[in-house]
C-alpha atoms as a PDB file:
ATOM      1  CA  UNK A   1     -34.428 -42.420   4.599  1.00  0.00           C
ATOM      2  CA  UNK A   2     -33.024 -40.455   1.782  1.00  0.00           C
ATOM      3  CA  UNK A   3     -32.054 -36.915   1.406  1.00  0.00           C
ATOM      4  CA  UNK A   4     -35.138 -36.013  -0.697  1.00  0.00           C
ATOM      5  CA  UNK A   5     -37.888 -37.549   1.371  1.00  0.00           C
ATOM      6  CA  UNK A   6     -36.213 -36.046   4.756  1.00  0.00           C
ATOM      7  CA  UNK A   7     -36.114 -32.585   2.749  1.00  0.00           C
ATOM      8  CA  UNK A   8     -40.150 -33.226   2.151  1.00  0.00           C
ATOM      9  CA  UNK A   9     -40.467 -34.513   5.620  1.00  0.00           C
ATOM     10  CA  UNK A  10     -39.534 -30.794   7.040  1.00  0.00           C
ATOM     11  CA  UNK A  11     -41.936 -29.061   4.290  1.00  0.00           C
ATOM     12  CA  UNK A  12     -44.636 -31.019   6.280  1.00  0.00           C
ATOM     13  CA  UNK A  13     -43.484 -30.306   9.400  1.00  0.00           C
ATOM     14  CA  UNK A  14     -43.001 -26.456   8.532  1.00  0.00           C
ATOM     15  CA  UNK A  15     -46.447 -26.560   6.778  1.00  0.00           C
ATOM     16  CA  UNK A  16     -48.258 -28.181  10.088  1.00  0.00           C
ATOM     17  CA  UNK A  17     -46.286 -25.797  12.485  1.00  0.00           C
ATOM     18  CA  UNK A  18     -47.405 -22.759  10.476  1.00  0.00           C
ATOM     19  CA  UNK A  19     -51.079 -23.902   9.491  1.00  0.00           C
ATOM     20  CA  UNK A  20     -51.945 -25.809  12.461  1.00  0.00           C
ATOM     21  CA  UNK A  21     -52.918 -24.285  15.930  1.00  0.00           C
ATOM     22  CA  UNK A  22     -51.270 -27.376  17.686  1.00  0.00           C
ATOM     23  CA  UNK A  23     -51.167 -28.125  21.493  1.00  0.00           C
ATOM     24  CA  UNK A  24     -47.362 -26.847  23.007  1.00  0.00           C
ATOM     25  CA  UNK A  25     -46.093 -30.011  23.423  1.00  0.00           C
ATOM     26  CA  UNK A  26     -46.826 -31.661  20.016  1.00  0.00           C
ATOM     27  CA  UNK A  27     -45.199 -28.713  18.495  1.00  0.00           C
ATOM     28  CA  UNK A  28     -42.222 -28.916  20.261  1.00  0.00           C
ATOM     29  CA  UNK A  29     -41.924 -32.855  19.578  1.00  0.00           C
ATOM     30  CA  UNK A  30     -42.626 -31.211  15.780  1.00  0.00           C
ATOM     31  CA  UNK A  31     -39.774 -28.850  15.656  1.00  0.00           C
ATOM     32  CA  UNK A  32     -37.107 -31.204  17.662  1.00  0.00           C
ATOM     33  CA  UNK A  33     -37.954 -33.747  14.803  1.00  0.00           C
ATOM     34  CA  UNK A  34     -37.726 -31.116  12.272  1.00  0.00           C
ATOM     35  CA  UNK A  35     -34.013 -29.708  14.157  1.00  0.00           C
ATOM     36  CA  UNK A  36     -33.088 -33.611  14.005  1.00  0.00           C
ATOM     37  CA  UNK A  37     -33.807 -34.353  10.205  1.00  0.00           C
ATOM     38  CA  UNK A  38     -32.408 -30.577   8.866  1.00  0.00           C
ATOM     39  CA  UNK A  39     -28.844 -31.597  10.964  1.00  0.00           C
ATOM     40  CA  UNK A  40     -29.055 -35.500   8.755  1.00  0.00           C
ATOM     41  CA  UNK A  41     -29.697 -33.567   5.765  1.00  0.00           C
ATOM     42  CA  UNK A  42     -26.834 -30.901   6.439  1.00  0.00           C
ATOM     43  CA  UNK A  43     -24.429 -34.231   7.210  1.00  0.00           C
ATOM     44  CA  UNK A  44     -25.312 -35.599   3.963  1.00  0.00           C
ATOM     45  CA  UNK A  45     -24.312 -32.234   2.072  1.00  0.00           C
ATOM     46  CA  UNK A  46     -21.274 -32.314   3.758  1.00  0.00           C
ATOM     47  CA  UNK A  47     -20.498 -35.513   2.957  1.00  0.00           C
ATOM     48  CA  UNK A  48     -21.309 -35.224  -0.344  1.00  0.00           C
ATOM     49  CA  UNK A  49     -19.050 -31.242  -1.008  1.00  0.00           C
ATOM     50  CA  UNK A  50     -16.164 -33.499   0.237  1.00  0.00           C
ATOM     51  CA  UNK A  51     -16.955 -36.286  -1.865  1.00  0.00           C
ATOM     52  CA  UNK A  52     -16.961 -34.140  -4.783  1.00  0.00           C
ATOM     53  CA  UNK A  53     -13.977 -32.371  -3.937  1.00  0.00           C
ATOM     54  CA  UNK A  54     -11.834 -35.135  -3.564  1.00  0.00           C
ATOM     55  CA  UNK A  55     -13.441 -36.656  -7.129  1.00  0.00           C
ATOM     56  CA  UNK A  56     -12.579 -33.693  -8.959  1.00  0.00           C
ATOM     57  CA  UNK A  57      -9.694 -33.632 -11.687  1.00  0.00           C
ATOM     58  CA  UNK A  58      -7.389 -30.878 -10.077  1.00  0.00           C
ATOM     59  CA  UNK A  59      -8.709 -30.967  -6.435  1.00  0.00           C
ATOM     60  CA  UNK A  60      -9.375 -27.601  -5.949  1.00  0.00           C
ATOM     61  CA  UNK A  61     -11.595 -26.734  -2.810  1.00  0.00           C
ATOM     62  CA  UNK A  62     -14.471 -25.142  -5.631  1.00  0.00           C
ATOM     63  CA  UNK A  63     -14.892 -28.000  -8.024  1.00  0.00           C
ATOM     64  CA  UNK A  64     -17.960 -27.067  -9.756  1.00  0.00           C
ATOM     65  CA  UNK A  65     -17.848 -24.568 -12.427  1.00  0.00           C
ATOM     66  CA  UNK A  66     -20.498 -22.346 -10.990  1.00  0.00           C
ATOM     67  CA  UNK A  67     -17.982 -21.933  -7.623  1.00  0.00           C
ATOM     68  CA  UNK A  68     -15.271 -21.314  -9.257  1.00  0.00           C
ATOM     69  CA  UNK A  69     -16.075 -18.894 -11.549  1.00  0.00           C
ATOM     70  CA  UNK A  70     -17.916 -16.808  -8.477  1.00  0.00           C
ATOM     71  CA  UNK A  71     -14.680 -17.114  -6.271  1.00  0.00           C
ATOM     72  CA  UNK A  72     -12.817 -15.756  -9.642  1.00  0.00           C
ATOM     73  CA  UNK A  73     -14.621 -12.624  -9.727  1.00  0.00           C
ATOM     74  CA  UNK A  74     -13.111 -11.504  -6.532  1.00  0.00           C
END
């Protein structure tokens, strides 16, 4: 599943856990899911910060401009 229907899957899930009056148990199974696909999708961002960093041109631990300039103005 990719990152972008998993983040959509836990909208849904959020939306039916906050809308819905649901029986205990099928919210529980609801938010376990929801825990289960938020730690894949916090994996993949991971993955991806380190794949960036070690693509970047100099290597430094901030490689997009945004970062840097933030960690600058300290």
């Amino acid at each position: 599943m990719k990152f972008s229907s998993k983040m959509d899957e836990i909208e849904g899930i959020v939306a039916r856990l906050e809308k819905e009056s649901l029986p205990l148990e099928d919210a529980l199974a609801l938010f376990e899911k929801g825990i289960g696909l938020i730690g894949e999708c916090q994996k993949f961002l991971t993955e991806a910060r380190q794949r960036v960093t070690l693509l970047s041109l100099d290597g430094s631990e901030s490689p997009l401009p945004e970062e840097r300039r933030a960690s600058e103005s300290f």
